[in-house]
N, C-alpha and C. Protein backbone atom coordinates (compact mmCIF):
# COMPACT_ATOMS: atom_id res chain seq x y z
N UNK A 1 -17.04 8.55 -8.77
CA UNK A 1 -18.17 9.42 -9.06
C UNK A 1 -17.69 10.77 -9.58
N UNK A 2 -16.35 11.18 -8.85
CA UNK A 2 -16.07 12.42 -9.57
C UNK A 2 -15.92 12.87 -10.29
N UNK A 3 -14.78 11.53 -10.99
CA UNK A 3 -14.32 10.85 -12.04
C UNK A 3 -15.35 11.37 -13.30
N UNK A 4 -16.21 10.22 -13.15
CA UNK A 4 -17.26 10.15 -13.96
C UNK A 4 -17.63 12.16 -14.06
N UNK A 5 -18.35 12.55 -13.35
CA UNK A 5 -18.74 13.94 -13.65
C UNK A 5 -17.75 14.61 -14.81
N UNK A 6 -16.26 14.57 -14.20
CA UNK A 6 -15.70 15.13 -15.27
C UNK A 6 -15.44 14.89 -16.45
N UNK A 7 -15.41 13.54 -16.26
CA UNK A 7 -15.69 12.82 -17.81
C UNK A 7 -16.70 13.52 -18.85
N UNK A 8 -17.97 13.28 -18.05
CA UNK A 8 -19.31 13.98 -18.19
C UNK A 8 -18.70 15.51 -19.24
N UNK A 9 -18.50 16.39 -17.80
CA UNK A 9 -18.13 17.69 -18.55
C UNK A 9 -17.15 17.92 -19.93
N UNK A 10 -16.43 16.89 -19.86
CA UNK A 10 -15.24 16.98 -20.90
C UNK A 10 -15.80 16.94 -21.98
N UNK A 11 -17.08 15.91 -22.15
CA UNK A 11 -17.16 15.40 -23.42
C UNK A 11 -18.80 16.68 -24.00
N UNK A 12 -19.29 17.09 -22.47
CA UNK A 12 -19.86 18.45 -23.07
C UNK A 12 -19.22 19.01 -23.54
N UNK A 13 -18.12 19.48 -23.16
CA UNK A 13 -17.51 20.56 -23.81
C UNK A 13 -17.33 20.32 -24.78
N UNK A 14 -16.42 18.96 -25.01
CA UNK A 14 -16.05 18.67 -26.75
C UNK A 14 -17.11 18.72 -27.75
N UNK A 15 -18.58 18.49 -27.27
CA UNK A 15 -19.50 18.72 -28.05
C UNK A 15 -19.52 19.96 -28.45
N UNK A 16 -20.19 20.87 -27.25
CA UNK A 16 -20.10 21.92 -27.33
C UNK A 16 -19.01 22.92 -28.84
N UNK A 17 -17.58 22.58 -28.46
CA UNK A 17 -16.82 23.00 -29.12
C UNK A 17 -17.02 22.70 -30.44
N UNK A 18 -17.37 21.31 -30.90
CA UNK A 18 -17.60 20.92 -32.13
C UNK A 18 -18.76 21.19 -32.64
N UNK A 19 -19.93 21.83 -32.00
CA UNK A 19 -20.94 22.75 -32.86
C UNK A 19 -20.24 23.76 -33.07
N UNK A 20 -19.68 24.95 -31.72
CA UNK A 20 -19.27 25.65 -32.17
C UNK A 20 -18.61 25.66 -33.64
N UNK A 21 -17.82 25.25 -33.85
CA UNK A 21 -16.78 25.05 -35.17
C UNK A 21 -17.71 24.69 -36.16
N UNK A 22 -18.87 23.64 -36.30
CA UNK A 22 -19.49 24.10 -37.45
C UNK A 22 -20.14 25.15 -37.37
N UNK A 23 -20.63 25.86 -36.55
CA UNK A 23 -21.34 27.43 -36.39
C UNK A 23 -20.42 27.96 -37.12
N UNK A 24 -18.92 28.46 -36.56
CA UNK A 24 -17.80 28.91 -37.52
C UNK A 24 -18.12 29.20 -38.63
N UNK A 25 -17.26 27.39 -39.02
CA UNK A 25 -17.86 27.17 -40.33
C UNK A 25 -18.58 27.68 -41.14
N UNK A 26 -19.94 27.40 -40.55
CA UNK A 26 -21.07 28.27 -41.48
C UNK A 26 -21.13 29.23 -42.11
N UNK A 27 -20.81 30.43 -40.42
CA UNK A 27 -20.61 32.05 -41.16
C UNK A 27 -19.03 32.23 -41.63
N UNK A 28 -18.44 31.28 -41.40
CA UNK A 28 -17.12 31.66 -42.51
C UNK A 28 -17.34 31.67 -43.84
N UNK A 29 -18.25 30.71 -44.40
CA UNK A 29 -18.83 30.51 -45.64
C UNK A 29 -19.79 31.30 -46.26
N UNK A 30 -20.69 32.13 -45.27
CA UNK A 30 -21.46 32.66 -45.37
C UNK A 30 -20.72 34.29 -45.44
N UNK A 31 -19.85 34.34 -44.61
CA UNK A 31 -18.77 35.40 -44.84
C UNK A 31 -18.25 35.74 -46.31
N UNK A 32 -17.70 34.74 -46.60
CA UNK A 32 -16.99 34.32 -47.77
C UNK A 32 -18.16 34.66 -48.79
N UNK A 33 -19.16 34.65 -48.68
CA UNK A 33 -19.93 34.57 -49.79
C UNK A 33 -20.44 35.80 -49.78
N UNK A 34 -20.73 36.63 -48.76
CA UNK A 34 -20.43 38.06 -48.62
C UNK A 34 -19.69 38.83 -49.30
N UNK A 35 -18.75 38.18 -48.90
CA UNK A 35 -17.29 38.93 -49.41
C UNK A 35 -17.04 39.04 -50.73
N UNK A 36 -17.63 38.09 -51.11
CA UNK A 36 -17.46 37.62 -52.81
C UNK A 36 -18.49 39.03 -53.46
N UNK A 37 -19.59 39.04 -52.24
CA UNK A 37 -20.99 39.46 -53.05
C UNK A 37 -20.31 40.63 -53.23
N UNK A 38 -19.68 41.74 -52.08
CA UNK A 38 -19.46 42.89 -51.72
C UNK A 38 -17.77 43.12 -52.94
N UNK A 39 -17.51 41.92 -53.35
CA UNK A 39 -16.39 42.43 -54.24
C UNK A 39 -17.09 42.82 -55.96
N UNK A 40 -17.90 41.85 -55.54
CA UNK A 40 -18.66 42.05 -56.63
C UNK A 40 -19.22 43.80 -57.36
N UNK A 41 -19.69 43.97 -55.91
CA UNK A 41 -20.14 45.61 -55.89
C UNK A 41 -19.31 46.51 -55.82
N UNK A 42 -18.33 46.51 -55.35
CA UNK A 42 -17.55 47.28 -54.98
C UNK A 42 -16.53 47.63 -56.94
N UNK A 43 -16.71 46.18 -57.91
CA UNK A 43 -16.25 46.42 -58.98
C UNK A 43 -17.14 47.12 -59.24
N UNK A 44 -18.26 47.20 -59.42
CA UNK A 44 -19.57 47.47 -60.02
C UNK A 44 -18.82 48.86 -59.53
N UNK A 45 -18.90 49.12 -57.87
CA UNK A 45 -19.22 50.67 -57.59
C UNK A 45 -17.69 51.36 -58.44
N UNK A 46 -16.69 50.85 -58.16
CA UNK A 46 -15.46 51.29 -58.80
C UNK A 46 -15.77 51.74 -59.89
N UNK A 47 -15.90 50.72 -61.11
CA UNK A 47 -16.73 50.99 -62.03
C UNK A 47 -17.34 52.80 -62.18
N UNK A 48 -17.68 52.30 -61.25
CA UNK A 48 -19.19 53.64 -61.29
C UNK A 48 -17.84 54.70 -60.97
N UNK A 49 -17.13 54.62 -59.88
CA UNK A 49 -17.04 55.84 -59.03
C UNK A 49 -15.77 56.11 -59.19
N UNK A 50 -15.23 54.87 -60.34
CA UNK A 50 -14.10 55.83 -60.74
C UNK A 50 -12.69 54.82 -60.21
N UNK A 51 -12.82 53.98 -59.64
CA UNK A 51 -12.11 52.97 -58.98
C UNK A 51 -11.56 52.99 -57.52
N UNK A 52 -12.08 53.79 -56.76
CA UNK A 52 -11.63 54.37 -55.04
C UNK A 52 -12.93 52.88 -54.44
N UNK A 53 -11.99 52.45 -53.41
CA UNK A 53 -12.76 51.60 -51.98
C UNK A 53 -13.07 51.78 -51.10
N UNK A 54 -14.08 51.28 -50.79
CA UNK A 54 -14.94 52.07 -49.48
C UNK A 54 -14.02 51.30 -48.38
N UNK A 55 -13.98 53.24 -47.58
CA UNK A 55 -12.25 51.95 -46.29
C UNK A 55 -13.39 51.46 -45.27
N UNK A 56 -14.62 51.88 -44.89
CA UNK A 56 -15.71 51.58 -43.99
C UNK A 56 -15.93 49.67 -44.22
N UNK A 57 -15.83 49.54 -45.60
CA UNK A 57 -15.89 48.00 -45.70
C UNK A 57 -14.35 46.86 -44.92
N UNK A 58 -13.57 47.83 -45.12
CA UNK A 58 -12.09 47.18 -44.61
C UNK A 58 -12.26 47.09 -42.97
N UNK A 59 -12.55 48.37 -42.44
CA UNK A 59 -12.72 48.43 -41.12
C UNK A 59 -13.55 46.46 -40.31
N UNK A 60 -14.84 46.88 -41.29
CA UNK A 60 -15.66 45.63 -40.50
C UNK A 60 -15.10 44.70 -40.79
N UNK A 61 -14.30 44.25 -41.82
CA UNK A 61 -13.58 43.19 -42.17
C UNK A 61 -12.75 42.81 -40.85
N UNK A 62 -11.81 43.68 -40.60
CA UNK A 62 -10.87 43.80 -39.38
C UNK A 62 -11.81 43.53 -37.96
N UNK A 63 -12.91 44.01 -37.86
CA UNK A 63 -13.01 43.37 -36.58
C UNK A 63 -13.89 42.18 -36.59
N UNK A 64 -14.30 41.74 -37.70
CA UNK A 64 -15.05 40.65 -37.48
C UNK A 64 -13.78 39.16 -37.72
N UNK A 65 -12.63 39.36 -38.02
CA UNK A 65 -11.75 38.49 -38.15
C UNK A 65 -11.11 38.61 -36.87
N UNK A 66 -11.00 39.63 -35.94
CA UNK A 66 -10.52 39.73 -34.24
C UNK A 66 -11.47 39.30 -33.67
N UNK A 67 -12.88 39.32 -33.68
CA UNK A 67 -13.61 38.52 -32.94
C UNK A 67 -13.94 36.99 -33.38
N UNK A 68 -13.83 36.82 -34.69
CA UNK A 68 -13.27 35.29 -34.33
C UNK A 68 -12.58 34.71 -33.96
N UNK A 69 -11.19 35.75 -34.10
CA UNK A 69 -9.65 34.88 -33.26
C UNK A 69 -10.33 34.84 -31.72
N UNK A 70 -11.21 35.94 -31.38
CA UNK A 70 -11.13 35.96 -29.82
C UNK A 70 -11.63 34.92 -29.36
N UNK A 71 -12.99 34.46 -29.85
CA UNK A 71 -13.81 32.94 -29.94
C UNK A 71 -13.09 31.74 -29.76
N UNK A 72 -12.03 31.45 -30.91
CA UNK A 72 -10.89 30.43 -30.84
C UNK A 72 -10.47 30.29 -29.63
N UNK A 73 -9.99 31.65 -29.79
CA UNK A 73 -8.94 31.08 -28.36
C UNK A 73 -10.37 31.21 -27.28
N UNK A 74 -10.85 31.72 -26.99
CA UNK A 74 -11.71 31.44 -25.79
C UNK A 74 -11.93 30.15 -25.28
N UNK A 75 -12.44 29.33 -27.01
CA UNK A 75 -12.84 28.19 -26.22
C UNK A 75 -11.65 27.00 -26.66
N UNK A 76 -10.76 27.27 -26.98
CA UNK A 76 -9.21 26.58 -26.75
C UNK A 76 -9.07 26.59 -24.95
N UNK A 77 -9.29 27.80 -24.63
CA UNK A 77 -8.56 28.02 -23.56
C UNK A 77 -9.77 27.25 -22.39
N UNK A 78 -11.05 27.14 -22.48
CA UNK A 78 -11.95 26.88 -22.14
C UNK A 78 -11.34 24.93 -22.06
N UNK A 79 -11.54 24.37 -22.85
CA UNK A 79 -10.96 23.24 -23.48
C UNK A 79 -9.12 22.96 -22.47
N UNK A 80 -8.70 23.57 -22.83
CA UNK A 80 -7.04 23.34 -21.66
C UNK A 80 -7.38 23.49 -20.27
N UNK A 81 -8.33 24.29 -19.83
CA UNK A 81 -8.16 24.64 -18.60
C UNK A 81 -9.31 23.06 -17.95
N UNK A 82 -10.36 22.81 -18.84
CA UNK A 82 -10.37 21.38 -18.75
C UNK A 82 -9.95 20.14 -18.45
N UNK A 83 -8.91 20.16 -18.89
CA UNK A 83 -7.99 19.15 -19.25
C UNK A 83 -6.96 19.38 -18.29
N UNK A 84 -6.24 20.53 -18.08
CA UNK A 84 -5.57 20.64 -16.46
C UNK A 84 -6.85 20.58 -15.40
N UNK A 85 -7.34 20.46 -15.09
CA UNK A 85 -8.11 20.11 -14.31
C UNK A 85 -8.25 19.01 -14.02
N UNK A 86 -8.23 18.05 -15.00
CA UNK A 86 -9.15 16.39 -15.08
C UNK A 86 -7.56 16.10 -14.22
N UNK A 87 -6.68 16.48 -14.81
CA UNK A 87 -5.14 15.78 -14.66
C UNK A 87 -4.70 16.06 -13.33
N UNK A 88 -4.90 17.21 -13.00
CA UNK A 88 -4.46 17.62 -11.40
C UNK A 88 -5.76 17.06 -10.57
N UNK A 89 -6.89 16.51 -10.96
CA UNK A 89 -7.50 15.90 -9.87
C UNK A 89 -6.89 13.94 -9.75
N UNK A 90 -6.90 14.07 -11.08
CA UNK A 90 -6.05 12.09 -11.27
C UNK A 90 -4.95 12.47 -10.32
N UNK A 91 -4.18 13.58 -10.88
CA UNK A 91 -2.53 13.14 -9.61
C UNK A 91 -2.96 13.16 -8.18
N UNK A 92 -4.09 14.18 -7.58
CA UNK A 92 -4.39 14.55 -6.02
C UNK A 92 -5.16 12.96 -6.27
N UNK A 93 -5.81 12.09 -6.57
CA UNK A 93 -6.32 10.63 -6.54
C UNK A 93 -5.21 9.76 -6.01
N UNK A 94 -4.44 9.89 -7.01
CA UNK A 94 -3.27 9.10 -6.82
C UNK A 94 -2.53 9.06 -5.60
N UNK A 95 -1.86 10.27 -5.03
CA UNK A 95 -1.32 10.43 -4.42
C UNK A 95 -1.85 9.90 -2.98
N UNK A 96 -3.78 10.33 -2.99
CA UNK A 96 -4.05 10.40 -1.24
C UNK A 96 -3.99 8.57 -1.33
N UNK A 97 -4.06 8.28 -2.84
CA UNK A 97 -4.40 6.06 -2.56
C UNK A 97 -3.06 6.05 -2.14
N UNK A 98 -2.02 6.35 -2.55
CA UNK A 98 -0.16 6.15 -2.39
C UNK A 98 -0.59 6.05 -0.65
N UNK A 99 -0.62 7.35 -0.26
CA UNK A 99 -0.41 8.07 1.02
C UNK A 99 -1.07 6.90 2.03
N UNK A 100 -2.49 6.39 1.82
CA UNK A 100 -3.17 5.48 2.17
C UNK A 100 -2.92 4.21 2.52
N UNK A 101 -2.39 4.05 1.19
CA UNK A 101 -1.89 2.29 1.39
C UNK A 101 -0.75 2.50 2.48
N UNK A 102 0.29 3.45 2.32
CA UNK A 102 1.74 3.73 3.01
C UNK A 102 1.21 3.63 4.09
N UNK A 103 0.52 4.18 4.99
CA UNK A 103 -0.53 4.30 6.25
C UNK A 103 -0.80 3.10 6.58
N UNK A 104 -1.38 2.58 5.95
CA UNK A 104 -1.90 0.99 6.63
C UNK A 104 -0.64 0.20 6.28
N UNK A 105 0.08 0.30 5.70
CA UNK A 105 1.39 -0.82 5.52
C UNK A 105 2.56 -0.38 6.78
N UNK A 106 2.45 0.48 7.00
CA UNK A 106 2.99 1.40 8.53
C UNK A 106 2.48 0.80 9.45
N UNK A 107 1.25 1.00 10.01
CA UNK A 107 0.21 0.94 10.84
C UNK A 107 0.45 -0.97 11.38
N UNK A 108 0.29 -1.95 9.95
CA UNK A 108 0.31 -3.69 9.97
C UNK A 108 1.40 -4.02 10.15
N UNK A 109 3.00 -2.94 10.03
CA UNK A 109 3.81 -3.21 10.07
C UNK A 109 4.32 -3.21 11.35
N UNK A 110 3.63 -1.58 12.04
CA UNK A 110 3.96 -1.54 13.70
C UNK A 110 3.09 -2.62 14.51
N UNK A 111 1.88 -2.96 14.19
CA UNK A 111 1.31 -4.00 15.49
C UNK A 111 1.94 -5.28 15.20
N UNK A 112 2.51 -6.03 13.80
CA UNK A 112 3.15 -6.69 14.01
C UNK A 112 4.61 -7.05 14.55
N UNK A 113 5.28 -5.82 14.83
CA UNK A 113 6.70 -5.75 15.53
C UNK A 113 6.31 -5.77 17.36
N UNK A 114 5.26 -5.30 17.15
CA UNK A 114 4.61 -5.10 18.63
C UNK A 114 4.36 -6.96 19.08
N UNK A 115 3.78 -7.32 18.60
CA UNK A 115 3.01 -8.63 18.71
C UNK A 115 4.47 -9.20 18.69
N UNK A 116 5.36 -9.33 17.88
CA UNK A 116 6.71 -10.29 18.02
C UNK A 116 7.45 -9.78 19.38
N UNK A 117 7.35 -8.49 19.84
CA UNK A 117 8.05 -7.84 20.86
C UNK A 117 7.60 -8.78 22.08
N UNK A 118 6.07 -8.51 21.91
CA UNK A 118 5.59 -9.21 23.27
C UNK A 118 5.70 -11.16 23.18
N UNK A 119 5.91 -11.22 22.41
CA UNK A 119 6.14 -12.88 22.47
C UNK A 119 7.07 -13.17 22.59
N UNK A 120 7.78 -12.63 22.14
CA UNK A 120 9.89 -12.50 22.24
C UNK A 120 9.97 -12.00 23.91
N UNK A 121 9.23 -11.23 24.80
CA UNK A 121 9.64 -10.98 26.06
C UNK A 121 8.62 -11.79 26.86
N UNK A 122 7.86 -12.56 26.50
CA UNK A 122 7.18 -13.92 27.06
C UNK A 122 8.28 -14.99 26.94
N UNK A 123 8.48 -15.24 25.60
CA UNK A 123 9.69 -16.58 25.50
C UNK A 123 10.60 -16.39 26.63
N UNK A 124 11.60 -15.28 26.31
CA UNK A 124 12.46 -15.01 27.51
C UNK A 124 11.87 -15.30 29.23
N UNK A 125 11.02 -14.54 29.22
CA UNK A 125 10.62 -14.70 30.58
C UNK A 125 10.86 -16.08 31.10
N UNK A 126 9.75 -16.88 29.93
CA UNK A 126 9.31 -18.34 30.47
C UNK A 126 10.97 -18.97 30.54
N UNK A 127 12.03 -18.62 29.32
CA UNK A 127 13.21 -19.39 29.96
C UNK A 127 13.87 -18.82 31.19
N UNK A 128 13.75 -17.79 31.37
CA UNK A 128 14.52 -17.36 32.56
C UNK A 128 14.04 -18.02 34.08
N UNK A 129 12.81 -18.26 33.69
CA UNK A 129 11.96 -19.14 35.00
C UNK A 129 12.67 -20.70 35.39
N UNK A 130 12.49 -21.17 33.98
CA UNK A 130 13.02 -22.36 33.60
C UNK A 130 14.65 -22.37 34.15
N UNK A 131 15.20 -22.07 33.73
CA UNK A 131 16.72 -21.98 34.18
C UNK A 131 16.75 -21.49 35.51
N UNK A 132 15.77 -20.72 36.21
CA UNK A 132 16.00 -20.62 37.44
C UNK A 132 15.79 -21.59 38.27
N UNK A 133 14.84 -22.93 37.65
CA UNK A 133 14.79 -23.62 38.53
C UNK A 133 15.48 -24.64 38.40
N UNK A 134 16.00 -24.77 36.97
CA UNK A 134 16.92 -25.79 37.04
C UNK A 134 18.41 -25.70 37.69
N UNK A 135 18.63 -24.17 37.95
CA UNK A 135 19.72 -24.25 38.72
C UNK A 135 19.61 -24.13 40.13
N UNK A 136 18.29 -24.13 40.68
CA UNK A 136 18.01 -24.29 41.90
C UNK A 136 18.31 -25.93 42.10
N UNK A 137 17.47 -27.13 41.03
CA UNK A 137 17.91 -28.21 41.17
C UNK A 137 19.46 -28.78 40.85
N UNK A 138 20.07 -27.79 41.03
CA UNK A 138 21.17 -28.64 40.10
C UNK A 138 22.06 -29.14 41.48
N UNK A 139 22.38 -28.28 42.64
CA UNK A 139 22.76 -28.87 43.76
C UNK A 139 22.90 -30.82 43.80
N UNK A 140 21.17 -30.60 43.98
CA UNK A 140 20.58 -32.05 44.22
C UNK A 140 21.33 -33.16 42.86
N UNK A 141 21.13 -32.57 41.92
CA UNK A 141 22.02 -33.28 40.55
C UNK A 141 23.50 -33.63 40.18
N UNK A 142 24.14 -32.51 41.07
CA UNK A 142 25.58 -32.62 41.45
C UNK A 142 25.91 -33.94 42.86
N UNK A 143 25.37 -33.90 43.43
CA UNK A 143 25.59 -34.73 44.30
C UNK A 143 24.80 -36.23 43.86
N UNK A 144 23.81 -36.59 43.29
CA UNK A 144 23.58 -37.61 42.69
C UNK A 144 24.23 -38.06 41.47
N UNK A 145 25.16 -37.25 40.90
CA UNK A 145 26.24 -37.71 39.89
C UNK A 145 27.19 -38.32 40.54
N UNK A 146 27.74 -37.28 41.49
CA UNK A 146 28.96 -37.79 41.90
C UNK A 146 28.85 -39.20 42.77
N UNK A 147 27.48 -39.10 43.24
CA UNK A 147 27.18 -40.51 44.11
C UNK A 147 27.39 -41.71 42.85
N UNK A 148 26.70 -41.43 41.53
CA UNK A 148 27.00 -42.22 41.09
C UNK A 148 28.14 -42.61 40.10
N UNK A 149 29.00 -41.81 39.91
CA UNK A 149 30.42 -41.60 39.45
C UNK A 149 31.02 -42.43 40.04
N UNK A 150 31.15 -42.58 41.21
CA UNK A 150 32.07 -43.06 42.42
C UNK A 150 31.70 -44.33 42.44
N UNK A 151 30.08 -44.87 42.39
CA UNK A 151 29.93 -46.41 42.78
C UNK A 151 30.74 -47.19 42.04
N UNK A 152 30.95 -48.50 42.39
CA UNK A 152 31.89 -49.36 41.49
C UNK A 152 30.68 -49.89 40.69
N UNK A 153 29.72 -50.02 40.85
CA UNK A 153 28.41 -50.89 40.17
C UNK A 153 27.81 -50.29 40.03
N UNK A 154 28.37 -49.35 38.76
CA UNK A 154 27.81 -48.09 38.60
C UNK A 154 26.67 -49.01 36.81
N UNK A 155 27.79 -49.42 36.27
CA UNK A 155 27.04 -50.44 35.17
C UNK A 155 26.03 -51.39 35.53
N UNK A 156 25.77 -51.55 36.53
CA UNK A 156 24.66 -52.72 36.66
C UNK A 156 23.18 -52.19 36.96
N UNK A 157 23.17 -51.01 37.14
CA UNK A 157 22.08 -49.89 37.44
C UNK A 157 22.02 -49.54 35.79
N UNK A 158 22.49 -49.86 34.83
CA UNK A 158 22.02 -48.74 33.56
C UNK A 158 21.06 -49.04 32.95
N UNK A 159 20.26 -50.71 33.46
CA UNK A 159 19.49 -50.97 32.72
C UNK A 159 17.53 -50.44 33.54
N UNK A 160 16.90 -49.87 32.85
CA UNK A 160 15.58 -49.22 33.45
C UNK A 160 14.73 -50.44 34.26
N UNK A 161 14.69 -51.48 33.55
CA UNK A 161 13.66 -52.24 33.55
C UNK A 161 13.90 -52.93 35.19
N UNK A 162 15.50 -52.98 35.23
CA UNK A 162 16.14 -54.05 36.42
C UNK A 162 15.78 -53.04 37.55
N UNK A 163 16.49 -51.76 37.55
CA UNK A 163 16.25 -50.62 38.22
C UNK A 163 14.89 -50.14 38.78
N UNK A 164 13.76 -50.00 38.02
CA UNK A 164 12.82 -50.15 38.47
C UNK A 164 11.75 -50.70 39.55
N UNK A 165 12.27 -52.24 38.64
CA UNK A 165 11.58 -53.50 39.67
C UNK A 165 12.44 -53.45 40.98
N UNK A 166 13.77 -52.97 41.15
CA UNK A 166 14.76 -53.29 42.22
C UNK A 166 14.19 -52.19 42.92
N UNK A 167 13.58 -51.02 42.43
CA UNK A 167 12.98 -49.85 43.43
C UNK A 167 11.45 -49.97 44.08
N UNK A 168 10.73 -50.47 43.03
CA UNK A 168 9.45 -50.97 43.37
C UNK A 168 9.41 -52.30 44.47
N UNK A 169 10.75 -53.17 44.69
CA UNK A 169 10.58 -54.00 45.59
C UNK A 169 11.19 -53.58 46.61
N UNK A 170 11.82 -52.30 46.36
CA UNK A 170 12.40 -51.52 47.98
C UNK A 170 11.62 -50.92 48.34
N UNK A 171 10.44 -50.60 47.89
CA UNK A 171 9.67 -49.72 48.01
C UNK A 171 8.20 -50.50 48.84
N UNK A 172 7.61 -51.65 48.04
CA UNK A 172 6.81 -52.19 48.63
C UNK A 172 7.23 -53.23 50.26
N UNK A 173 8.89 -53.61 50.18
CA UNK A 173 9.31 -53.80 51.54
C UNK A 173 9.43 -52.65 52.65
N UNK A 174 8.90 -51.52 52.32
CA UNK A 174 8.95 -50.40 53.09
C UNK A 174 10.81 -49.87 53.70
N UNK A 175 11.47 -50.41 52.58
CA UNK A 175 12.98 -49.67 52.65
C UNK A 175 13.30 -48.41 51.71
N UNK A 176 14.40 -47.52 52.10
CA UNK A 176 14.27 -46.65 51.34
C UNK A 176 16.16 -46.73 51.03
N UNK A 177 16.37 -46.84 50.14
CA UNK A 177 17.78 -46.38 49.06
C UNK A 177 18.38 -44.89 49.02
N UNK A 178 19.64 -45.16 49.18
CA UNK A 178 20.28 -43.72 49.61
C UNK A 178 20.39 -43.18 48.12
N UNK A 179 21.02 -43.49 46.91
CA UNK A 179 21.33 -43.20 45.55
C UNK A 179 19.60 -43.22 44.87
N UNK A 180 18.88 -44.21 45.22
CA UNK A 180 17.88 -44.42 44.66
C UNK A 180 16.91 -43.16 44.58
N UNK A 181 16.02 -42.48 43.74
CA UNK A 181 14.94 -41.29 44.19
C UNK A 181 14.12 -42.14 44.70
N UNK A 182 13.29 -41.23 45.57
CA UNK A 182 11.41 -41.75 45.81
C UNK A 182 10.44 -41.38 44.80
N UNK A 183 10.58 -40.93 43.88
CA UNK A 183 9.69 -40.95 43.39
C UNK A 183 10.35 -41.27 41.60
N UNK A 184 9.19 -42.11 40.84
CA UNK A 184 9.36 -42.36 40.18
C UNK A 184 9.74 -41.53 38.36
N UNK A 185 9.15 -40.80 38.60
CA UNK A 185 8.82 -39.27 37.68
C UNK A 185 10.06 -38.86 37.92
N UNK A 186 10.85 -38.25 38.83
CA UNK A 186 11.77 -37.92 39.17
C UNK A 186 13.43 -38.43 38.71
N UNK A 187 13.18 -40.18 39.03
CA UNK A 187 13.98 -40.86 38.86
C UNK A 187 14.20 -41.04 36.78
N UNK A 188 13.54 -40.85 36.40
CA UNK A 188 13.03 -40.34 35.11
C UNK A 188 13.80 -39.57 34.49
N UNK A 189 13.69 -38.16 35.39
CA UNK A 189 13.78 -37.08 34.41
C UNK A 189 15.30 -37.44 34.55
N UNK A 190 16.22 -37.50 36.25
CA UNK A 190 17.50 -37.87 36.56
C UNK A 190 18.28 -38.62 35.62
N UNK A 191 17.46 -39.73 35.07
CA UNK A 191 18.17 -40.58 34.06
C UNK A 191 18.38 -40.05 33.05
N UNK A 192 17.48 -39.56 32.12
CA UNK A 192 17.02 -38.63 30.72
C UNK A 192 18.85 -37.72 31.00
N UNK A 193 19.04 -36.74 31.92
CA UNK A 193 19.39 -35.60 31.87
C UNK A 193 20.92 -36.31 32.05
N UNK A 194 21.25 -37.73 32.55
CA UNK A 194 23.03 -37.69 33.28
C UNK A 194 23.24 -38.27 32.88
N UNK A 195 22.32 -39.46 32.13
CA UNK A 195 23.34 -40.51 31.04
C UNK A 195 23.77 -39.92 29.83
């Protein structure tokens, strides 16, 4: 919207300026044709008076050619100071969008280091739990290795299916097995982890 306004003004002005200049124009021509008229007379008056120039005509000459320079530049300067304007509001644009984006790319950059922080000290946690209990079990795992390290018929147990049924029928005779687990889940994970 601002944008636009100054746009707006710029191109008043350039209007502006470009009547001015045919205004100029005009009485430059109209000057000129003055000038012509008044040389005209001035032979005439010479003529007459002997050939001396009126210095009163030189005078107005002189300031009506300083007050057009002054005009020029007025609205030159009118016109630049425009134009630094439009330009130092584009760079202050620029800069606060720069500043902006930098801000939120900061901002998405810290909650996401945050968010990995806290999941990275969850992961840990949860293994440190984990390993605590597996080395709480490991006692029980050391001594069921070595139980079965040592058996001589240590190969005739490797198969699940035999093992099983041989526990499920110690189990429904209401006997219980020293190497063997009680529970089945268990006996599971034991196998998974030592073969």
């Amino acid at each position: 919207m601002v944008m636009m306004m100054i746009m707006m003004m710029m191109m008043m002005m350039v209007e502006k300026n470009e009547k001015e200049k045919k205004k100029k124009k005009k009485k430059k021509k109209k000057k000129k044709m003055m000038k012509k008229k008044k040389k005209r007379r001035r032979m005439g008056e010479e003529k007459k008076n002997g050939g001396r120039v009126g210095e009163e005509e030189k005078e107005e000459e002189g300031v009506v050619a300083l007050v057009v320079f002054v005009q020029y530049w007025y609205y030159d300067y009118q016109l630049k100071v425009v134009v630094v304007v439009v330009v130092v509001v584009v760079v202050v644009v620029v800069v606060v969008v720069v500043v902006v984006v930098v801000v939120v790319v900061v901002v998405v950059a810290a909650a996401a280091a945050a968010k990995v922080a806290a999941l990275t000290a969850a992961v840990q946690v949860r293994v440190s739990a984990c390993t605590h209990e597996k080395i709480q079990m490991l006692p029980e795992l050391c001594s069921c290795l070595e139980f079965r390290t040592q058996t001589p018929l240590y190969w005739l147990f490797s198969s699940s299916s035999w093992l099983s049924s041989y526990g499920d029928r110690h189990s429904r005779q209401g006997q219980s097995s020293v190497w063997l687990p009680q529970r089945q889940a268990e006996y599971q994970w034991m196998r998974t982890s030592l073969l």
